[in-house]
N, C-alpha and C. Protein backbone atom coordinates (compact mmCIF):
# COMPACT_ATOMS: atom_id res chain seq x y z
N UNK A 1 0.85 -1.18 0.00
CA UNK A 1 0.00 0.00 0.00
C UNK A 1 0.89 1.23 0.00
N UNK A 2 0.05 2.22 -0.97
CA UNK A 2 1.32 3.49 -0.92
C UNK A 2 0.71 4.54 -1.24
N UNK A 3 0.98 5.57 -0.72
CA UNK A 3 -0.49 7.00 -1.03
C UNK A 3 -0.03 7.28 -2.55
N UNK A 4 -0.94 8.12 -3.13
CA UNK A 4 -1.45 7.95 -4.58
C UNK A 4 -0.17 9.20 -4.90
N UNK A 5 -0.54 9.85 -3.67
CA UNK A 5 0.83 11.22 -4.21
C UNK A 5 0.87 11.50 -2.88
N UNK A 6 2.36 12.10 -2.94
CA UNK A 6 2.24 12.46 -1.57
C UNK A 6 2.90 14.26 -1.89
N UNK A 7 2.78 15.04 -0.75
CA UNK A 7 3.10 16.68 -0.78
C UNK A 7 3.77 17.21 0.01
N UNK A 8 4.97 18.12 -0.95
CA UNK A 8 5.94 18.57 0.30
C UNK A 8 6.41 20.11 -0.47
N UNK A 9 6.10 20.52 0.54
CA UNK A 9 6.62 22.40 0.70
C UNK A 9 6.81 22.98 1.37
N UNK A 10 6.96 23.79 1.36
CA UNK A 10 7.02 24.81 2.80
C UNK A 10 5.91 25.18 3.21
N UNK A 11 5.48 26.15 4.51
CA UNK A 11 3.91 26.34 4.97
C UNK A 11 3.90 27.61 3.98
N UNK A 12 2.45 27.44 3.25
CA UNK A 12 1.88 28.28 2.71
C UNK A 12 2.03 28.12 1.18
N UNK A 13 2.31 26.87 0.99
CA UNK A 13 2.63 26.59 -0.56
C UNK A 13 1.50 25.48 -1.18
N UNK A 14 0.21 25.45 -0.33
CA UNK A 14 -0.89 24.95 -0.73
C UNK A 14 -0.69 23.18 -0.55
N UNK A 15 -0.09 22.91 0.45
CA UNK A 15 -0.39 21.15 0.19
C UNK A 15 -1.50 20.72 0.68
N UNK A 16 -2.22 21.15 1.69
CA UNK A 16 -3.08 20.81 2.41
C UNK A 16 -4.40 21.17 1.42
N UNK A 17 -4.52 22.56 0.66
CA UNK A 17 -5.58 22.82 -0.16
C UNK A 17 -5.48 22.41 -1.25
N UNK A 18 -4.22 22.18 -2.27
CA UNK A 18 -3.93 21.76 -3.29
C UNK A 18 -4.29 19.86 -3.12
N UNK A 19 -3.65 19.24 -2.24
CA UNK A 19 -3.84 17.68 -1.53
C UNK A 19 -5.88 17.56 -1.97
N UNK A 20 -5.58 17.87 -0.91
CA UNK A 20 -7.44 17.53 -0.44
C UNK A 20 -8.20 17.85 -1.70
N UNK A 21 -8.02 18.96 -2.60
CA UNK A 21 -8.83 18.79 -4.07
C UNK A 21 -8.34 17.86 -5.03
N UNK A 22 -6.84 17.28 -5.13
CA UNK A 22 -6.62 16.53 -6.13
C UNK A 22 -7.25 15.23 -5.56
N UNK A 23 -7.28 14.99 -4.15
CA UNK A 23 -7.70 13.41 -3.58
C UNK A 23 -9.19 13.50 -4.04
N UNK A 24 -9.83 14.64 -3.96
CA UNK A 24 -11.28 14.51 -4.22
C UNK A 24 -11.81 14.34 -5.94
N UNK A 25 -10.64 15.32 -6.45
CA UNK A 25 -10.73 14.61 -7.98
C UNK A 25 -10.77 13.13 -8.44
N UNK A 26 -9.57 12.57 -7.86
CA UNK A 26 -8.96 11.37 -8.03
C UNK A 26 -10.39 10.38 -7.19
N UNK A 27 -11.19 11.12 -6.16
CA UNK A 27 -12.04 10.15 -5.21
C UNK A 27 -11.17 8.94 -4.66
N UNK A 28 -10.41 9.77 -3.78
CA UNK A 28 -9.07 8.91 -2.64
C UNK A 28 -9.55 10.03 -1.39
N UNK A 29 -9.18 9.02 -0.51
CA UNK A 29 -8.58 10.29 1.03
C UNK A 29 -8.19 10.73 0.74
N UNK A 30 -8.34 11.61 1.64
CA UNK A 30 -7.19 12.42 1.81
C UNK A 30 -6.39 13.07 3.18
N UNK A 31 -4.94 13.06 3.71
CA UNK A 31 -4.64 12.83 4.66
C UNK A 31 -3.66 14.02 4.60
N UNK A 32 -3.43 14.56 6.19
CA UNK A 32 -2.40 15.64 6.51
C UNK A 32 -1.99 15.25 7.45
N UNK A 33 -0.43 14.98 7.57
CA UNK A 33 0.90 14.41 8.58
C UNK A 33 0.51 15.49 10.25
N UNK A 34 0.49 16.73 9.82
CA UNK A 34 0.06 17.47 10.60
C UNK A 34 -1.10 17.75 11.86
N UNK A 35 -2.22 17.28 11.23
CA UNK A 35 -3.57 16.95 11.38
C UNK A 35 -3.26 15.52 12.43
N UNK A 36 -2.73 14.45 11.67
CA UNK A 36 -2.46 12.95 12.31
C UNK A 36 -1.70 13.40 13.68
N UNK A 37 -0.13 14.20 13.53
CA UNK A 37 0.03 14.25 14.96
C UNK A 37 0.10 15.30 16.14
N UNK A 38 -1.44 16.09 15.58
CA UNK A 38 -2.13 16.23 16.67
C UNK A 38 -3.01 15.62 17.51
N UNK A 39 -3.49 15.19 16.22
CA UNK A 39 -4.74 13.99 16.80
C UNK A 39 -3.84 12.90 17.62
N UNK A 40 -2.64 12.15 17.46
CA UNK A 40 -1.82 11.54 18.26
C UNK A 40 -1.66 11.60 19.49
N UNK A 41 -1.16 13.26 19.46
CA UNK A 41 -0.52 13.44 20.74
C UNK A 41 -1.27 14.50 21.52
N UNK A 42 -2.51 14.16 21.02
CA UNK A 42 -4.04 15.40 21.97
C UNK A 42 -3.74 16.52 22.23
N UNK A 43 -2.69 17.20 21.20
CA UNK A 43 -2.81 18.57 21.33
C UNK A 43 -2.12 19.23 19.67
N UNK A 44 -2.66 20.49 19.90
CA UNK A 44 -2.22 21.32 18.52
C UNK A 44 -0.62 21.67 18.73
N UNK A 45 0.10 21.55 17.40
CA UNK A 45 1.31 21.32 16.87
C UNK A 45 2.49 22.80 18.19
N UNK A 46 1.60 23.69 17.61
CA UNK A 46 2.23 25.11 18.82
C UNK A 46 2.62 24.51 20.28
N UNK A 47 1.35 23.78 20.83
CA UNK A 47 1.74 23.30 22.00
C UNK A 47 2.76 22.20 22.32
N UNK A 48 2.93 21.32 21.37
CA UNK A 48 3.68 20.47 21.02
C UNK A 48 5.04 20.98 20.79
N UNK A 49 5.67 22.03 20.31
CA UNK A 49 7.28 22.83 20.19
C UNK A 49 6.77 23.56 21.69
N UNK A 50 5.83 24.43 22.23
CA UNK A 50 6.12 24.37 23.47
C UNK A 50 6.50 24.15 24.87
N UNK A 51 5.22 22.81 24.43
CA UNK A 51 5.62 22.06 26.01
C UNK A 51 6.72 21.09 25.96
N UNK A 52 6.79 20.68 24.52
CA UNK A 52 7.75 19.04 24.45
C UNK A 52 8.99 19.59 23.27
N UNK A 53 8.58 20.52 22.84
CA UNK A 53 10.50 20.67 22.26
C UNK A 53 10.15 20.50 20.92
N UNK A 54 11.15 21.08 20.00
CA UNK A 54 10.96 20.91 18.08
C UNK A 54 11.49 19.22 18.73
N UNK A 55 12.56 19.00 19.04
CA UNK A 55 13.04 17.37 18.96
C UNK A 55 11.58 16.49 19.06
N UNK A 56 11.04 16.21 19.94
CA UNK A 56 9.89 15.75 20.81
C UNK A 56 8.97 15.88 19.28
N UNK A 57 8.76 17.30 18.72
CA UNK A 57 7.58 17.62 17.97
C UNK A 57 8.49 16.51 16.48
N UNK A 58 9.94 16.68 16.01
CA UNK A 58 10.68 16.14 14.78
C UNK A 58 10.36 14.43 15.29
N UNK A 59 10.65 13.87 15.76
CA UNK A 59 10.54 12.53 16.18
C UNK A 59 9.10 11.89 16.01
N UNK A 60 8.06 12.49 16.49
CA UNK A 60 6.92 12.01 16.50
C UNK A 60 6.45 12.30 15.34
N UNK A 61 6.77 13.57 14.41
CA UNK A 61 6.62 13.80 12.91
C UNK A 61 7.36 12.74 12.17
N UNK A 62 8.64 12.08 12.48
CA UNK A 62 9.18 11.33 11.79
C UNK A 62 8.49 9.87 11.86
N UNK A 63 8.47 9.38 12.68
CA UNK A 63 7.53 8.16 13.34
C UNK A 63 6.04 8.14 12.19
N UNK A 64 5.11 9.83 12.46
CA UNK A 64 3.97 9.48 11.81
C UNK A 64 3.99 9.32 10.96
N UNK A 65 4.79 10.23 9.96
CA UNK A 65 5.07 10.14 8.18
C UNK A 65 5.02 8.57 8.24
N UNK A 66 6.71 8.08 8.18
CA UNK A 66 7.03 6.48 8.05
C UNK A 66 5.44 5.35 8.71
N UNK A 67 4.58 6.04 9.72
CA UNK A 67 3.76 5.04 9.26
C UNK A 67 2.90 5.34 8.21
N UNK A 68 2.47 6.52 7.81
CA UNK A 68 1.60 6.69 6.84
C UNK A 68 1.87 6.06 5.78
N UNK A 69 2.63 6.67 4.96
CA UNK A 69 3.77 6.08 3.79
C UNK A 69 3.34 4.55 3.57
N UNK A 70 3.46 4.17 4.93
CA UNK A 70 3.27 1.97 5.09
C UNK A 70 2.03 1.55 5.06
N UNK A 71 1.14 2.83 5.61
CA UNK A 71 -0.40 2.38 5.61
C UNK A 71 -1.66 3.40 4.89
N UNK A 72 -1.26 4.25 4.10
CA UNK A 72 -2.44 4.98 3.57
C UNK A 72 -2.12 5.18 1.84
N UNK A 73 -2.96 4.93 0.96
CA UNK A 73 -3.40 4.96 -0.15
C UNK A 73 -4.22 6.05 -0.68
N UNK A 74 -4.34 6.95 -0.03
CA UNK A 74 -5.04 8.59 -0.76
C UNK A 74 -4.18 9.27 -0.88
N UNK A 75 -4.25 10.64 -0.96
CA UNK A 75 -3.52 11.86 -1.36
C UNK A 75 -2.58 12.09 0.19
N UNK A 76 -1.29 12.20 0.19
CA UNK A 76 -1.19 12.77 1.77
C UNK A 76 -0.22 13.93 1.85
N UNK A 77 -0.19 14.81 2.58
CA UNK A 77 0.27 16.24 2.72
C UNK A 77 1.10 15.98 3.62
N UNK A 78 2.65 16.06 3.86
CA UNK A 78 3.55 15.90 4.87
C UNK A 78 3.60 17.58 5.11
N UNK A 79 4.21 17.80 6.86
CA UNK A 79 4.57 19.04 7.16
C UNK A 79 5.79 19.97 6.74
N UNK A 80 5.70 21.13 6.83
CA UNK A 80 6.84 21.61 5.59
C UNK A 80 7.90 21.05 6.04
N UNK A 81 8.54 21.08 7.41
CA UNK A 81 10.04 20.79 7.88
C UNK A 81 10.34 18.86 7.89
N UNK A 82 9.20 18.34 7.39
CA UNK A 82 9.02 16.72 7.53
C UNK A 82 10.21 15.95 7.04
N UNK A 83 10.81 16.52 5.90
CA UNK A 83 11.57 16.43 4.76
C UNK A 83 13.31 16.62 5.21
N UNK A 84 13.15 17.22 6.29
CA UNK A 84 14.17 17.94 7.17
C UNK A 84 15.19 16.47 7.96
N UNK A 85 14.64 15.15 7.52
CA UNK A 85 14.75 14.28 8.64
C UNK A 85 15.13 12.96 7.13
N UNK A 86 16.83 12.69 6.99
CA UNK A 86 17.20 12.31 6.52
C UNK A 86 16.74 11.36 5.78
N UNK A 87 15.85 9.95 6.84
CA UNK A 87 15.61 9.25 6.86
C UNK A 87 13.92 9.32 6.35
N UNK A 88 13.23 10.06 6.51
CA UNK A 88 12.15 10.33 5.80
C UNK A 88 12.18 10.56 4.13
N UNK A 89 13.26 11.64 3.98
CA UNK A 89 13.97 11.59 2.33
C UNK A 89 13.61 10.42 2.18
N UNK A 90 14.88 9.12 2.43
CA UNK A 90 15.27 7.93 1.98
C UNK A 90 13.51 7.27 2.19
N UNK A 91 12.59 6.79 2.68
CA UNK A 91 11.57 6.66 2.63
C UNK A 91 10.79 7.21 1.68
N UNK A 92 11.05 8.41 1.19
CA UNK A 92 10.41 9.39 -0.05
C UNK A 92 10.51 9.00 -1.34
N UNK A 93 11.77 7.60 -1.56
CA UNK A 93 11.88 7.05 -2.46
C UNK A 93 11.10 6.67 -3.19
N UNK A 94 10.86 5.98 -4.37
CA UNK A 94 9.88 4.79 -4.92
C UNK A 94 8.08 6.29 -4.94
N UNK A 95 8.18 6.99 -4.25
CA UNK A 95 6.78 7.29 -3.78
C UNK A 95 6.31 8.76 -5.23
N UNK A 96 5.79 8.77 -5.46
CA UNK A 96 4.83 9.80 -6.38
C UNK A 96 4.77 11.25 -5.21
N UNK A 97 5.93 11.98 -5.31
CA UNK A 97 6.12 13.19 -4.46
C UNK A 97 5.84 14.30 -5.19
N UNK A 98 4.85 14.80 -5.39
CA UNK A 98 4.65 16.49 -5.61
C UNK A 98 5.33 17.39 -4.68
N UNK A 99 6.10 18.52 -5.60
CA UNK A 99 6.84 19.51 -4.34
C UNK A 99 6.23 20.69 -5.04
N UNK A 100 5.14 21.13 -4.01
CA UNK A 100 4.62 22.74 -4.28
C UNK A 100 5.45 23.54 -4.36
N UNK A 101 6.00 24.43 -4.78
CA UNK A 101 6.83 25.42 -4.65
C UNK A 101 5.74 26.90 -4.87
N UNK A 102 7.09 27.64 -3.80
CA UNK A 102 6.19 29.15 -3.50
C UNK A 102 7.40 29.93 -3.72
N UNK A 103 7.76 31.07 -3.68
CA UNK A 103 7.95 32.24 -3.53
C UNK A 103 7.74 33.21 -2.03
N UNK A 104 8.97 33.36 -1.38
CA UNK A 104 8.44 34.20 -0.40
C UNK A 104 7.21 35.20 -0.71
N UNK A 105 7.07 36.02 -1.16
CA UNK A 105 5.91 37.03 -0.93
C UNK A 105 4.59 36.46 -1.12
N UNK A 106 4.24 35.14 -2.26
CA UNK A 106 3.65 34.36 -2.19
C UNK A 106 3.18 33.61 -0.32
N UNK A 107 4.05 33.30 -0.10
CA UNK A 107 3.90 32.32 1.01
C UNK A 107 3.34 33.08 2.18
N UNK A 108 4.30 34.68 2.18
CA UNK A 108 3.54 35.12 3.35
C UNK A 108 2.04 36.15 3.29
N UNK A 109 2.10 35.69 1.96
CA UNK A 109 0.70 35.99 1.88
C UNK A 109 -0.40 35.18 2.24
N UNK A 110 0.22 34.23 2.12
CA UNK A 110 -0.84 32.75 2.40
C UNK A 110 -0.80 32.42 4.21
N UNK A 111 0.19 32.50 4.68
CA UNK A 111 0.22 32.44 6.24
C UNK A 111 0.31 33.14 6.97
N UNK A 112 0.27 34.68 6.28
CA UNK A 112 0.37 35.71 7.80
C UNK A 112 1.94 35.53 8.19
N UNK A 113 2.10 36.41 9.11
CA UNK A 113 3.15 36.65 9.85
C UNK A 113 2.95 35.87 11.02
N UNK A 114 2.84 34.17 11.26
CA UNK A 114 2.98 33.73 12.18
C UNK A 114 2.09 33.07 13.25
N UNK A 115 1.11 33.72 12.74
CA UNK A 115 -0.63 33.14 14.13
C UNK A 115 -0.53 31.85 13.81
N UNK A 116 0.07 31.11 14.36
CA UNK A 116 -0.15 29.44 15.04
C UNK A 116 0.57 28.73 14.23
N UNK A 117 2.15 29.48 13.93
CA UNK A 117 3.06 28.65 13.44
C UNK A 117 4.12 29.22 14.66
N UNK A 118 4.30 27.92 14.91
CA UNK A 118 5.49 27.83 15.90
C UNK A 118 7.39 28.46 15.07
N UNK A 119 7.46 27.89 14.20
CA UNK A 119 8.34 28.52 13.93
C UNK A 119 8.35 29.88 13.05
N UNK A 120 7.72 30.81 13.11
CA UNK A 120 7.54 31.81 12.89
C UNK A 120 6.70 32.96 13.52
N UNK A 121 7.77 32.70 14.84
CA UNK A 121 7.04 33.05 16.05
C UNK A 121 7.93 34.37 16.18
N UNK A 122 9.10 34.94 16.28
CA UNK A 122 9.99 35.36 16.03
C UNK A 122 10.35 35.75 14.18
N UNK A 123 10.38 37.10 14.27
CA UNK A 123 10.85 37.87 12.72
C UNK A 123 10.84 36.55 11.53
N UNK A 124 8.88 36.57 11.51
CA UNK A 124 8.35 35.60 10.94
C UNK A 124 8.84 35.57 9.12
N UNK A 125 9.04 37.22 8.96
CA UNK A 125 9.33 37.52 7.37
C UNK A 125 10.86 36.50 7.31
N UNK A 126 11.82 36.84 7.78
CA UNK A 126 13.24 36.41 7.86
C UNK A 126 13.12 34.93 8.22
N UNK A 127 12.02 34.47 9.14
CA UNK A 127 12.28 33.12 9.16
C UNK A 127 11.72 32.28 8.22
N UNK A 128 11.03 32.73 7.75
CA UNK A 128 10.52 32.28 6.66
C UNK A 128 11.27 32.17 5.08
N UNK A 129 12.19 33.07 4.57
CA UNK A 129 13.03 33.02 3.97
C UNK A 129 14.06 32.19 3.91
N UNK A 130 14.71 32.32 5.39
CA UNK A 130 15.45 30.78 5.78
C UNK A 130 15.04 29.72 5.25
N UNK A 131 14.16 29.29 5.60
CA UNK A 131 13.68 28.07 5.63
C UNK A 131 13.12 27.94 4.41
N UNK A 132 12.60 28.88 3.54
CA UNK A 132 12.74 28.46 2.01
C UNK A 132 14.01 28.22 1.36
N UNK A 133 14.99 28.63 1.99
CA UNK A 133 16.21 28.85 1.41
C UNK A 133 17.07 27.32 1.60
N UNK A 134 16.67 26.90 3.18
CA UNK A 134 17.33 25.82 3.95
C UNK A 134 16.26 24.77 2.94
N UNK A 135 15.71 24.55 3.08
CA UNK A 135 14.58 23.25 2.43
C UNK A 135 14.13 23.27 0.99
N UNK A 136 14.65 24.44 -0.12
CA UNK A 136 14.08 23.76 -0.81
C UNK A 136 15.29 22.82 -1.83
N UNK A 137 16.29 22.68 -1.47
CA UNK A 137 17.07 21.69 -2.30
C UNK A 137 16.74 20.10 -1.74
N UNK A 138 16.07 20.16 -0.57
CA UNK A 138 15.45 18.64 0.08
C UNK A 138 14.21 18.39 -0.76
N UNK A 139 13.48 19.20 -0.57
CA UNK A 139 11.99 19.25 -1.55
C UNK A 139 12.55 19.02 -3.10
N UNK A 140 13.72 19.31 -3.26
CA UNK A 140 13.89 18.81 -5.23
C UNK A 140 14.66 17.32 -5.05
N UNK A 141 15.30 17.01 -4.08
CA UNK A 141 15.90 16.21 -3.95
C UNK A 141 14.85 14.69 -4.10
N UNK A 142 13.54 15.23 -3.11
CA UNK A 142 12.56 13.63 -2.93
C UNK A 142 11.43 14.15 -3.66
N UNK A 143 11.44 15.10 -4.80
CA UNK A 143 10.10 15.19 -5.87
C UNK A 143 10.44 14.95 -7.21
N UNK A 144 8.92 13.84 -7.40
CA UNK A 144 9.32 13.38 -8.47
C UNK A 144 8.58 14.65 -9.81
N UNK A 145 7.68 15.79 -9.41
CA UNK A 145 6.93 16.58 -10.01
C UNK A 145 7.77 17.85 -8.63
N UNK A 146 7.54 19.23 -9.63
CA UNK A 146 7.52 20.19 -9.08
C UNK A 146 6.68 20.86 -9.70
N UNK A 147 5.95 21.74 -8.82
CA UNK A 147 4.61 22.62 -9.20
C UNK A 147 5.20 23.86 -8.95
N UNK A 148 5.04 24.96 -9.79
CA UNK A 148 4.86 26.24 -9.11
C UNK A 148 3.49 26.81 -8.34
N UNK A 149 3.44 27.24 -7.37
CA UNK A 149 2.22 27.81 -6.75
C UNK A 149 2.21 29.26 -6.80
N UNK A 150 3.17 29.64 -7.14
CA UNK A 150 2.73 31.28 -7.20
C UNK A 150 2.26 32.21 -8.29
N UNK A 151 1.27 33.25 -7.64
CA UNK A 151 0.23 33.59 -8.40
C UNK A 151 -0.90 33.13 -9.16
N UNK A 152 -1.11 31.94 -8.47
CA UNK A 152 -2.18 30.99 -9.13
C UNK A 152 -2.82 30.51 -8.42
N UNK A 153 -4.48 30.20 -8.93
CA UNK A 153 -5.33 30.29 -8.26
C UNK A 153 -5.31 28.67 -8.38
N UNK A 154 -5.99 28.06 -7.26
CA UNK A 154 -6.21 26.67 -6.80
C UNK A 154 -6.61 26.01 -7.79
N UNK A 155 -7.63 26.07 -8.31
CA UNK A 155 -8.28 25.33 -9.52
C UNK A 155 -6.99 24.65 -10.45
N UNK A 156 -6.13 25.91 -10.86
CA UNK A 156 -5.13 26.06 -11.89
C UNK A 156 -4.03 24.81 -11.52
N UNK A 157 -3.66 24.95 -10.36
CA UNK A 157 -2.42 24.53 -9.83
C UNK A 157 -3.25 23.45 -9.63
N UNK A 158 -4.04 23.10 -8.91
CA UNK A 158 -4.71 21.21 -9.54
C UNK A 158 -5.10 21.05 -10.42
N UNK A 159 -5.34 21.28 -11.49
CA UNK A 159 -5.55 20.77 -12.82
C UNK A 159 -4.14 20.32 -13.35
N UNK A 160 -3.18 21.26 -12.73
CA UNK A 160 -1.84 20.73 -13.29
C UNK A 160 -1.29 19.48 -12.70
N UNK A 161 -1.37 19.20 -10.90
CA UNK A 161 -1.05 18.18 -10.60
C UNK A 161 -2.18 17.33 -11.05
N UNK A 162 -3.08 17.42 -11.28
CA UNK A 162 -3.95 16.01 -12.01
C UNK A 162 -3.50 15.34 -13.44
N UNK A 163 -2.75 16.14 -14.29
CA UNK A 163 -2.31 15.78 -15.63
C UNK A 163 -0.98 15.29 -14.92
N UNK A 164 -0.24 16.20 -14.65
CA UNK A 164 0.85 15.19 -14.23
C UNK A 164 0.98 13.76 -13.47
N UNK A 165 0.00 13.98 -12.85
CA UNK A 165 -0.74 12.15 -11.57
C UNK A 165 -1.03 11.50 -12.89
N UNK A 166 -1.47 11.65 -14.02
CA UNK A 166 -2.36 10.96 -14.80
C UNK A 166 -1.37 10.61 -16.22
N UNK A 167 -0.05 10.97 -16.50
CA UNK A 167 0.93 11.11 -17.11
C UNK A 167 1.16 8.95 -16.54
């Protein structure tokens, strides 16, 4: 068993909205890494780098991916930094990986400056740049498709990953 596609970007590069319409095209689940380990660990992701640490929050992200990957067959949306964790790459293998790609001004248009992202809690513009800067040679590294997402409206940008799924 192996999800139909799986999604990796940074926050605000549409995996979760882009995901969930191509799974509904396709009529598959559709699943978010994110979503799973909250529901896990009975609390939202913020509280999770609060009370228990990014380590605590990277580990239990690494754990959920690798089981998903083993047990779900719909569309699934990994978290942007998921990719961050060597061994998840090497798991990324063999798999049908879409990598959204954004554009800073894009992205922080899409997430705000920070309301209920833990790591962009602190000079959210600058950290955010980083971390496009730090992650996206991992995101080309385990995609087998790259999408652009910027300046384009949802419809657009799934119609494109649906021809490419269907390639």
């Amino acid at each position: 068993m192996a999800p139909v596609a799986v999604f990796v970007g940074v926050m605000g590069a549409g995996k979760s909205t882009i995901g969930a319409a191509v799974a509904a095209e396709l009529g598959v689940a559709f699943a978010d890494t994110d979503a799973i380990i909250e529901d896990r660990a009975g609390k939202p992701i913020p509280d999770i780098f609060v009370e228990d640490g990014e380590p605590a929050f990277r580990d239990l992200e690494r754990r959920t991916v690798a089981d998903v990957l083993a047990t779900f067959d719909g569309v699934l949306a990994l978290g942007g930094g998921a990719i961050l964790d060597e061994g998840t790459r090497k798991l990324l293998a063999g798999h049908t990986v879409v990598y959204l790609s954004v554009e800073l001004a894009d992205a922080i248009k899409r997430v705000g400056l920070g309301a209920g992202r833990p790591l962009l809690a602190i000079n959210p513009r600058a950290t955010l740049r980083h971390l496009l800067e730090q992650r996206r040679p991992l995101y080309l590294e385990v995609a087998t498709h790259t999408v652009a997402t910027d300046g384009r409206e949802e419809a657009e940008t799934t119609a494109e990953v649906l021809t490419l799924l269907r390639r």
